[in-house]
PDB file of N, CA and C in Angstrom:
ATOM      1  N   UNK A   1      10.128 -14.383  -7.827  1.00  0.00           N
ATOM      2  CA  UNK A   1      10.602 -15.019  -6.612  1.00  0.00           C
ATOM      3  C   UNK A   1      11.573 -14.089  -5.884  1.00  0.00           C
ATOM      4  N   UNK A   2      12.333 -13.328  -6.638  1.00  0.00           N
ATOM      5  CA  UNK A   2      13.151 -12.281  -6.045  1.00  0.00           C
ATOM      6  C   UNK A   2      12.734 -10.941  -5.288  1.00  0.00           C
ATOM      7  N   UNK A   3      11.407 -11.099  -5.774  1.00  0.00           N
ATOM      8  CA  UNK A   3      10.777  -9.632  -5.284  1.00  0.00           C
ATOM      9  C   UNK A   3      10.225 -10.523  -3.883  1.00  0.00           C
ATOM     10  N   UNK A   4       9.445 -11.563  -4.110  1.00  0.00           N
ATOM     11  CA  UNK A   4       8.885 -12.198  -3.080  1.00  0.00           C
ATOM     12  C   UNK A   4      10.024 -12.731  -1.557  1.00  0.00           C
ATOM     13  N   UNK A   5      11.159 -12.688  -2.173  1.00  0.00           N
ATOM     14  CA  UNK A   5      12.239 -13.044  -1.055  1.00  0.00           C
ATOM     15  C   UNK A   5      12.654 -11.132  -0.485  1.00  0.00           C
ATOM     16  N   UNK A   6      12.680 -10.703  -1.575  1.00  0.00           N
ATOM     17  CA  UNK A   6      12.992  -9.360  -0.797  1.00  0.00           C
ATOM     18  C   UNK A   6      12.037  -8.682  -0.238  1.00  0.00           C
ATOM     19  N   UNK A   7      10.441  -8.755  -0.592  1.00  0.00           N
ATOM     20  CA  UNK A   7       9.788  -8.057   0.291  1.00  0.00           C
ATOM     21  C   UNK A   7       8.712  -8.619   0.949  1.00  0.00           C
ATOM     22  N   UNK A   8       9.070  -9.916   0.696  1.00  0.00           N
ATOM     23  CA  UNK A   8       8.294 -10.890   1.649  1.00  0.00           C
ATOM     24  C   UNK A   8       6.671 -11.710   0.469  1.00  0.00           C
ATOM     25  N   UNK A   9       6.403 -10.700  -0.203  1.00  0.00           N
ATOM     26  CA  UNK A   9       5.277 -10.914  -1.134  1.00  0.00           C
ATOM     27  C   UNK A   9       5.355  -9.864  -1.986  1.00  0.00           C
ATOM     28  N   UNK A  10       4.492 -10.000  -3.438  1.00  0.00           N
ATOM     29  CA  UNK A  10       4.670  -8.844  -4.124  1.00  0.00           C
ATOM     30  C   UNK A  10       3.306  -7.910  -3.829  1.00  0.00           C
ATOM     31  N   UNK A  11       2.637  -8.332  -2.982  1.00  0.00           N
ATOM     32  CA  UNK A  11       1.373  -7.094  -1.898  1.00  0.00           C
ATOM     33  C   UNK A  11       2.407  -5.976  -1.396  1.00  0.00           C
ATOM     34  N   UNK A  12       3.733  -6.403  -0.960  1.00  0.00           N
ATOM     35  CA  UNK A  12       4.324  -6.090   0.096  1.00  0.00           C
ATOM     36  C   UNK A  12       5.093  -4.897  -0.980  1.00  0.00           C
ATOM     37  N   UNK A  13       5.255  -5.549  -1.838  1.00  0.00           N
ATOM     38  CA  UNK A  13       6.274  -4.872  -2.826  1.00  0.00           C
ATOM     39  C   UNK A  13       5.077  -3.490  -3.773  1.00  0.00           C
ATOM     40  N   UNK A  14       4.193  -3.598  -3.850  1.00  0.00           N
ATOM     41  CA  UNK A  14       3.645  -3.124  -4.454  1.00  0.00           C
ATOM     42  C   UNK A  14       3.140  -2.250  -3.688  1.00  0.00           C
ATOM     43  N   UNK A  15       3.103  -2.285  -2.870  1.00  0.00           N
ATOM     44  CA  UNK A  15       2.626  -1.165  -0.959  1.00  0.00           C
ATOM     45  C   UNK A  15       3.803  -0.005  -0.699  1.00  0.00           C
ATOM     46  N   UNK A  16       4.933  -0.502  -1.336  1.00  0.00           N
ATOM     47  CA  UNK A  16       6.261   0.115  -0.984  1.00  0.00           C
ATOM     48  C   UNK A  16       6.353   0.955  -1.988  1.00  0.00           C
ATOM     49  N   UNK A  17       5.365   1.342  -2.860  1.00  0.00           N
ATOM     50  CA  UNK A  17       5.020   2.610  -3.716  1.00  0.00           C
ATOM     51  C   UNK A  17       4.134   3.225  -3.284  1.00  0.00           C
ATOM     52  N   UNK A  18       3.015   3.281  -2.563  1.00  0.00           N
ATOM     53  CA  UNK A  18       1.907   3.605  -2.447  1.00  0.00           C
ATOM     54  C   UNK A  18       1.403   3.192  -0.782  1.00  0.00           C
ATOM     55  N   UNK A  19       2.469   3.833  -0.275  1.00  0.00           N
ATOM     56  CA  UNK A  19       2.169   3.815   1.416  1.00  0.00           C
ATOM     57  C   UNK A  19       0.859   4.113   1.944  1.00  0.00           C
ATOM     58  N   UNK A  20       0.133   4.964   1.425  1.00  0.00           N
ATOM     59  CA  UNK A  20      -1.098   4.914   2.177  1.00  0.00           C
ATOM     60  C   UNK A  20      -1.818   3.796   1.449  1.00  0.00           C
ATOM     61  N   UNK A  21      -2.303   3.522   2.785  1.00  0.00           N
ATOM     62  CA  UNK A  21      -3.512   2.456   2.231  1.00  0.00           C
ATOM     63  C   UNK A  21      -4.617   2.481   2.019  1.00  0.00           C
ATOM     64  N   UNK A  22      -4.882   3.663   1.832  1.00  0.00           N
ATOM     65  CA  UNK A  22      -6.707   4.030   1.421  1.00  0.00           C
ATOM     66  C   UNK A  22      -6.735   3.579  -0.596  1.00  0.00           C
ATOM     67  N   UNK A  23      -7.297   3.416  -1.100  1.00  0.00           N
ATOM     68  CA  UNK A  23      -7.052   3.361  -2.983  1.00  0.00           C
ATOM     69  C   UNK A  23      -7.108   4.884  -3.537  1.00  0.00           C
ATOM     70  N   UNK A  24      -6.451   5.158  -4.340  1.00  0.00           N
ATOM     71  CA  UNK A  24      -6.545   6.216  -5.180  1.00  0.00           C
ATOM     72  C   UNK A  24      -7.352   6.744  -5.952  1.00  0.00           C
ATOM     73  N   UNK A  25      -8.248   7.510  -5.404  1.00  0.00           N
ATOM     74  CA  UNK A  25      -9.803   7.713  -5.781  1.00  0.00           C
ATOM     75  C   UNK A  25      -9.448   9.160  -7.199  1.00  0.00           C
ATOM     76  N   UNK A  26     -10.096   8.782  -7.898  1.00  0.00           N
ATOM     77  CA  UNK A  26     -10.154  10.025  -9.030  1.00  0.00           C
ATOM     78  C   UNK A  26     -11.454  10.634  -9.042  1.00  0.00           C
ATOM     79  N   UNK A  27     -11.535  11.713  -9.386  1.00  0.00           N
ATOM     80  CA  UNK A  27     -13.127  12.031  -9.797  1.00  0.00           C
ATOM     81  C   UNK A  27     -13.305  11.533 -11.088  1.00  0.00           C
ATOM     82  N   UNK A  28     -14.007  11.145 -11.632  1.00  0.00           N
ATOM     83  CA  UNK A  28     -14.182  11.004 -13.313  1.00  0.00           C
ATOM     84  C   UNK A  28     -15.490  11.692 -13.680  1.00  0.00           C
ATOM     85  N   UNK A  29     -15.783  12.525 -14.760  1.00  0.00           N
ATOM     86  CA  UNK A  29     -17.079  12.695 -14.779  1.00  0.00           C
ATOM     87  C   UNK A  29     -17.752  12.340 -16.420  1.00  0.00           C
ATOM     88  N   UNK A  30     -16.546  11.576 -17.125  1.00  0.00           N
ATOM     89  CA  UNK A  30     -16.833  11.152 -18.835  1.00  0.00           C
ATOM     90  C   UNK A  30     -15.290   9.984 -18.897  1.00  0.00           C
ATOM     91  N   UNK A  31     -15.835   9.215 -19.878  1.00  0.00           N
ATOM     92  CA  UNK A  31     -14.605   8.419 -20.648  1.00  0.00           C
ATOM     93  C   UNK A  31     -13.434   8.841 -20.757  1.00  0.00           C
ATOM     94  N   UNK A  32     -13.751  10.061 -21.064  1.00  0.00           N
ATOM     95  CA  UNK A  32     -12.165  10.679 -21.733  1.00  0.00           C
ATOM     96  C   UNK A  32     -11.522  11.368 -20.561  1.00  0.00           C
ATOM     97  N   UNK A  33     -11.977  11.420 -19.587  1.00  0.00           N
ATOM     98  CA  UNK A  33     -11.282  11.641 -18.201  1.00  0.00           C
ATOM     99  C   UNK A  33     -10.270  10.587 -17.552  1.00  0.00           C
ATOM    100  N   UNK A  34     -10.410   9.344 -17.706  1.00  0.00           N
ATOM    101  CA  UNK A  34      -9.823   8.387 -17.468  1.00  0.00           C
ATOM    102  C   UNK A  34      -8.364   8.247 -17.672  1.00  0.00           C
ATOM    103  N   UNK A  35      -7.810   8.198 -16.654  1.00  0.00           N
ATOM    104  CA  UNK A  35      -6.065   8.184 -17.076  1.00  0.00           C
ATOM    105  C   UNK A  35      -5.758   6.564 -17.273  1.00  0.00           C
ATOM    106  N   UNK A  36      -4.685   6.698 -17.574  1.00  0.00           N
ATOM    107  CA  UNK A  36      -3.943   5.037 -18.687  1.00  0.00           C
ATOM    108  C   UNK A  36      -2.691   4.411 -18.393  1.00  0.00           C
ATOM    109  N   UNK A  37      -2.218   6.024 -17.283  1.00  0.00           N
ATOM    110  CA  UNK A  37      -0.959   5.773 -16.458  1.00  0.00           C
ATOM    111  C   UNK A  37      -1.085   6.555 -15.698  1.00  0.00           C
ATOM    112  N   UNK A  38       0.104   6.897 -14.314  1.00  0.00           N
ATOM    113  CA  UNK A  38      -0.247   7.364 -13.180  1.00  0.00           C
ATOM    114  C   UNK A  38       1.311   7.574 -12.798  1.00  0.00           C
ATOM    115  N   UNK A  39       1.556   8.226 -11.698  1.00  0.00           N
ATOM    116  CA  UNK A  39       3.014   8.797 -11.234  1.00  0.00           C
ATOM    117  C   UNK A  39       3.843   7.099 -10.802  1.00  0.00           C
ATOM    118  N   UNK A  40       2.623   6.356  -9.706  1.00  0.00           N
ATOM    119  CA  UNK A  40       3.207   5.541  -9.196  1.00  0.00           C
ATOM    120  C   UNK A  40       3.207   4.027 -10.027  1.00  0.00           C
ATOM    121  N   UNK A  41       2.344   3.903 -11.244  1.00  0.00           N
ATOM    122  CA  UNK A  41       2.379   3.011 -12.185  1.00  0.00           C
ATOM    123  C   UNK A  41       3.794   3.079 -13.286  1.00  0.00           C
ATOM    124  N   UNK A  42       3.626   4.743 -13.165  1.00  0.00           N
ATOM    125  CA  UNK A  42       5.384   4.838 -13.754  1.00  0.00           C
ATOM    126  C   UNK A  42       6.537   4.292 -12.808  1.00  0.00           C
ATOM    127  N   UNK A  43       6.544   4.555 -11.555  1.00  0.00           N
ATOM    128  CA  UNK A  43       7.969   3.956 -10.748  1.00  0.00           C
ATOM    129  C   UNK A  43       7.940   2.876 -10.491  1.00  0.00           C
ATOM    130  N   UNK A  44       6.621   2.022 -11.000  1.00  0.00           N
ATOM    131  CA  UNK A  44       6.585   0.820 -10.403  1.00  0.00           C
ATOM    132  C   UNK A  44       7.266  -0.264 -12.026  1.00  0.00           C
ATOM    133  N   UNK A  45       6.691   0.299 -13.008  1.00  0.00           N
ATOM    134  CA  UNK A  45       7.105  -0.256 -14.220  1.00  0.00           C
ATOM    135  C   UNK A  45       8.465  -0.061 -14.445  1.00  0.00           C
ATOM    136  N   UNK A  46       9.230   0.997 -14.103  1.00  0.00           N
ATOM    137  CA  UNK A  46      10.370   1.445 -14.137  1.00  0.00           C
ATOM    138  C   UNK A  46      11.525   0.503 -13.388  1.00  0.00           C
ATOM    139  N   UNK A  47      10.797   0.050 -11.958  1.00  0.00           N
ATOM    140  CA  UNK A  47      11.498  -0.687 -10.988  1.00  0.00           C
ATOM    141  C   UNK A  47      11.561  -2.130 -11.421  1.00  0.00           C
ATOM    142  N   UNK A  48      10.529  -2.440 -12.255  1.00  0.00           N
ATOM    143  CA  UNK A  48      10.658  -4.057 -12.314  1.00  0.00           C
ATOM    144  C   UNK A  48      11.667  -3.901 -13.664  1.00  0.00           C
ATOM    145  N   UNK A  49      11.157  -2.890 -14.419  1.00  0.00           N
ATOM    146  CA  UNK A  49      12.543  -3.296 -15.678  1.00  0.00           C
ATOM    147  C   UNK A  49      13.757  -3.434 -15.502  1.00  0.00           C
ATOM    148  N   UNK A  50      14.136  -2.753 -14.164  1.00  0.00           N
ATOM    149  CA  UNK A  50      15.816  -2.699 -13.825  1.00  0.00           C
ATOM    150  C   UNK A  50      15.814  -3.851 -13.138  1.00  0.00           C
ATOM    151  N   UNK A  51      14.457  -4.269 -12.737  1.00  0.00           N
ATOM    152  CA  UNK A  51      14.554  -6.014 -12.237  1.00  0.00           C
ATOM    153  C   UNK A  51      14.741  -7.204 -13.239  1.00  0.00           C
ATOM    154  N   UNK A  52      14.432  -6.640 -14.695  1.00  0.00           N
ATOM    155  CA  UNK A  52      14.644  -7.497 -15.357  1.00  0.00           C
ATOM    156  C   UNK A  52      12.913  -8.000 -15.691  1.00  0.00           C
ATOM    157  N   UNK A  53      12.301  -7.781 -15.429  1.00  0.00           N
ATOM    158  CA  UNK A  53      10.781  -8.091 -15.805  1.00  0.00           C
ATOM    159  C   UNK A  53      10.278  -7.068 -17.382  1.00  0.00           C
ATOM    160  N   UNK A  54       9.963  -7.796 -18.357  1.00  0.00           N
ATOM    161  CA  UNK A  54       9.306  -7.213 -19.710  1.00  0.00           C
ATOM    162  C   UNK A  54       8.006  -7.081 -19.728  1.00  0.00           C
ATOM    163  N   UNK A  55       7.349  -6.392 -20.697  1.00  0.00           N
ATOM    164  CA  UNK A  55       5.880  -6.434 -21.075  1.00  0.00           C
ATOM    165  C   UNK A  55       5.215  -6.002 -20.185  1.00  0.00           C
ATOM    166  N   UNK A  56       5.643  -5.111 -19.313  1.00  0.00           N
ATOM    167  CA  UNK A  56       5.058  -4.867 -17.728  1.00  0.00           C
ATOM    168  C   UNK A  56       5.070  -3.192 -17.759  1.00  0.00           C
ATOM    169  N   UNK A  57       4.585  -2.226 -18.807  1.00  0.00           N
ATOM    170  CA  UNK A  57       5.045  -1.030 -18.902  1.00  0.00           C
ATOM    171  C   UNK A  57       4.143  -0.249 -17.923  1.00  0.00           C
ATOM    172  N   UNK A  58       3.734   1.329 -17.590  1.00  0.00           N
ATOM    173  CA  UNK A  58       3.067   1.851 -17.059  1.00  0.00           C
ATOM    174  C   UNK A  58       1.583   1.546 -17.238  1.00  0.00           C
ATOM    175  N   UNK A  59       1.412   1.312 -18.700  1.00  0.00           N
ATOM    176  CA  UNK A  59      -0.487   1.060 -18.725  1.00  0.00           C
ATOM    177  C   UNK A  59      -0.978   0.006 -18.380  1.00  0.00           C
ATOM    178  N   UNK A  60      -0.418  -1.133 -18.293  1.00  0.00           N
ATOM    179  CA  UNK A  60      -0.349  -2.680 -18.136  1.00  0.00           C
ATOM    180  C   UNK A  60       0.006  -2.332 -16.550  1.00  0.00           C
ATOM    181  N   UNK A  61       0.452  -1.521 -15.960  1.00  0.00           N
ATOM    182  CA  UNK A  61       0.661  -1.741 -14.139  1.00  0.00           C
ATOM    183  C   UNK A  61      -0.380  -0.718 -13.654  1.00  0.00           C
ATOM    184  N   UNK A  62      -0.514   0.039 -14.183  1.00  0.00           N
ATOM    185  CA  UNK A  62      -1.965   1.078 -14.120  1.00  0.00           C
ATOM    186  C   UNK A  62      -3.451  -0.195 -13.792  1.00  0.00           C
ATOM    187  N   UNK A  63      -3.263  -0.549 -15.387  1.00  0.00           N
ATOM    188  CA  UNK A  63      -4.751  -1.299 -15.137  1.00  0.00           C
ATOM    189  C   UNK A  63      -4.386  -2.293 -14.000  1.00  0.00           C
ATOM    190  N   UNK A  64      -3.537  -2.975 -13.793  1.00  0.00           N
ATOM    191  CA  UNK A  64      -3.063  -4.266 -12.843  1.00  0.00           C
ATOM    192  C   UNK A  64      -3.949  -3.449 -11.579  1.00  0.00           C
ATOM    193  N   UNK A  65      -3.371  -2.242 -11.127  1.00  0.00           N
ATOM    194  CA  UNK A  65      -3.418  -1.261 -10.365  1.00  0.00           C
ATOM    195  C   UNK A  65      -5.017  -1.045  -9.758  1.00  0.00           C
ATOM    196  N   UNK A  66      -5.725  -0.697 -10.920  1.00  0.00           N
ATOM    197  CA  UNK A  66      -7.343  -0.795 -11.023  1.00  0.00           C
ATOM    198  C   UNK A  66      -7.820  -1.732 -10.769  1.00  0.00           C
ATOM    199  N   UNK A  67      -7.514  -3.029 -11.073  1.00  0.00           N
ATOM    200  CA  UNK A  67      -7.922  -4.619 -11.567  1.00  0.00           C
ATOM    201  C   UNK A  67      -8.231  -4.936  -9.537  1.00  0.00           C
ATOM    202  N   UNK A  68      -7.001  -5.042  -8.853  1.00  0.00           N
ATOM    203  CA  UNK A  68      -6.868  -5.045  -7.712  1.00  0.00           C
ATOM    204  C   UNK A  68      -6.914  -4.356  -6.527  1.00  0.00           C
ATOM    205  N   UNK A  69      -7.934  -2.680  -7.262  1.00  0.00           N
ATOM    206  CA  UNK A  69      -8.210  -2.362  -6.364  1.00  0.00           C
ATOM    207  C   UNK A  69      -7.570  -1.111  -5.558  1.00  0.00           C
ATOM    208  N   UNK A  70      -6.446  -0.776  -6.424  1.00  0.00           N
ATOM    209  CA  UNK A  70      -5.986   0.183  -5.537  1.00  0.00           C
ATOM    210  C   UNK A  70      -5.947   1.849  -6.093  1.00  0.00           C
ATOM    211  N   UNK A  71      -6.414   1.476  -7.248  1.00  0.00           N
ATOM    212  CA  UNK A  71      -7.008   2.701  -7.764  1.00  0.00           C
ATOM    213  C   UNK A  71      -8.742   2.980  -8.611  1.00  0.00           C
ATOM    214  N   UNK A  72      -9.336   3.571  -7.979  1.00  0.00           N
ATOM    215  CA  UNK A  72     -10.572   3.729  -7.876  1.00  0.00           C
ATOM    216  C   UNK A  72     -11.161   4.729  -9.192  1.00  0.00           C
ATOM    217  N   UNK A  73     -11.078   4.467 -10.805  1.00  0.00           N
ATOM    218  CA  UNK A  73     -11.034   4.944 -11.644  1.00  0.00           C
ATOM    219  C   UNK A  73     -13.092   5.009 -12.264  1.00  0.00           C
ATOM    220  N   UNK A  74     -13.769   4.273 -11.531  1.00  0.00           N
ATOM    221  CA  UNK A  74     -15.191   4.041 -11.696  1.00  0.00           C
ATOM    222  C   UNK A  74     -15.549   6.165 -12.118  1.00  0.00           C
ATOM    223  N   UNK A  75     -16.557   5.893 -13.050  1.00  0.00           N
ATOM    224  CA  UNK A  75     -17.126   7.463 -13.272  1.00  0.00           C
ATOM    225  C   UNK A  75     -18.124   7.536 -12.317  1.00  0.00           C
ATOM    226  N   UNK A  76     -17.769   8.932 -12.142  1.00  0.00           N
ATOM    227  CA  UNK A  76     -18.839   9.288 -10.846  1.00  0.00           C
ATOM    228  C   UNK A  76     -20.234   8.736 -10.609  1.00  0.00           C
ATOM    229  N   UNK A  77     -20.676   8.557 -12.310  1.00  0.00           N
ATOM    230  CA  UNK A  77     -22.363   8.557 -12.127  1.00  0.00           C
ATOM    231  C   UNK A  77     -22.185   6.333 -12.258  1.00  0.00           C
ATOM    232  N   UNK A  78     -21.282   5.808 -12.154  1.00  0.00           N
ATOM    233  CA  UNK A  78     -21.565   4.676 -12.138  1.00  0.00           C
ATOM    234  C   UNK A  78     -21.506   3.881 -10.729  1.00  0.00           C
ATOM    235  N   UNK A  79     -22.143   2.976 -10.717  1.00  0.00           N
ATOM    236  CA  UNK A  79     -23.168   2.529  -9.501  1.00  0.00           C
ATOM    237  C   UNK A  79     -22.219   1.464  -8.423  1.00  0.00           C
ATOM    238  N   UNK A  80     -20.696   1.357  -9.069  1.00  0.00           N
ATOM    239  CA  UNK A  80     -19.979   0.719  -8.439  1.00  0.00           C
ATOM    240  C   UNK A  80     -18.764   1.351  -7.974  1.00  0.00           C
ATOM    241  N   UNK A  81     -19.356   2.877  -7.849  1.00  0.00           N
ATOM    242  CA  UNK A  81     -18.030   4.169  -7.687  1.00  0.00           C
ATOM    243  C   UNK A  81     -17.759   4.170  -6.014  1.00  0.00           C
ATOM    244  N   UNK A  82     -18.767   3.687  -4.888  1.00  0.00           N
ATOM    245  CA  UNK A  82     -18.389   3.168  -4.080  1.00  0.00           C
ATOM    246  C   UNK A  82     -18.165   1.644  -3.403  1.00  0.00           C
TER     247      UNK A  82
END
């Protein structure tokens, strides 16, 4: 509720890491290419802990991250990479 009073929504709050608005496209070309954390999944996990939010570390805001779209982790040869 605190994030939602300070930045209006947590879309809003979660935008305020990741100003551009295009998604964060990777190349992938195998499994083991796949990253698990990311620069801005780190400042974002970092920011809610000093907010007082747990269980919310970089890999858990990474996938959140993927889940919704704003990072584009699909392997090249799979059929939902655009």
């Amino acid at each position: 509720i605190k994030i939602q009073e300070e930045f209006g929504s947590f879309y809003q709050y979660l935008y305020s890491f990741m100003p551009n608005q295009e998604p964060i496209e990777h190349s992938i070309a195998t499994q083991k290419d796949v990253a698990i954390t990311s620069a801005e999944s780190d400042l974002i996990s970092k920011d809610l802990k000093k907010r007082g939010i747990k269980f919310f570390g970089s890999t858990i805001c990474y996938a959140y991250m993927q889940a919704v779209g704003r990072v584009n982790d699909h392997l090249n040869s799979c059929s939902f990479r655009n």
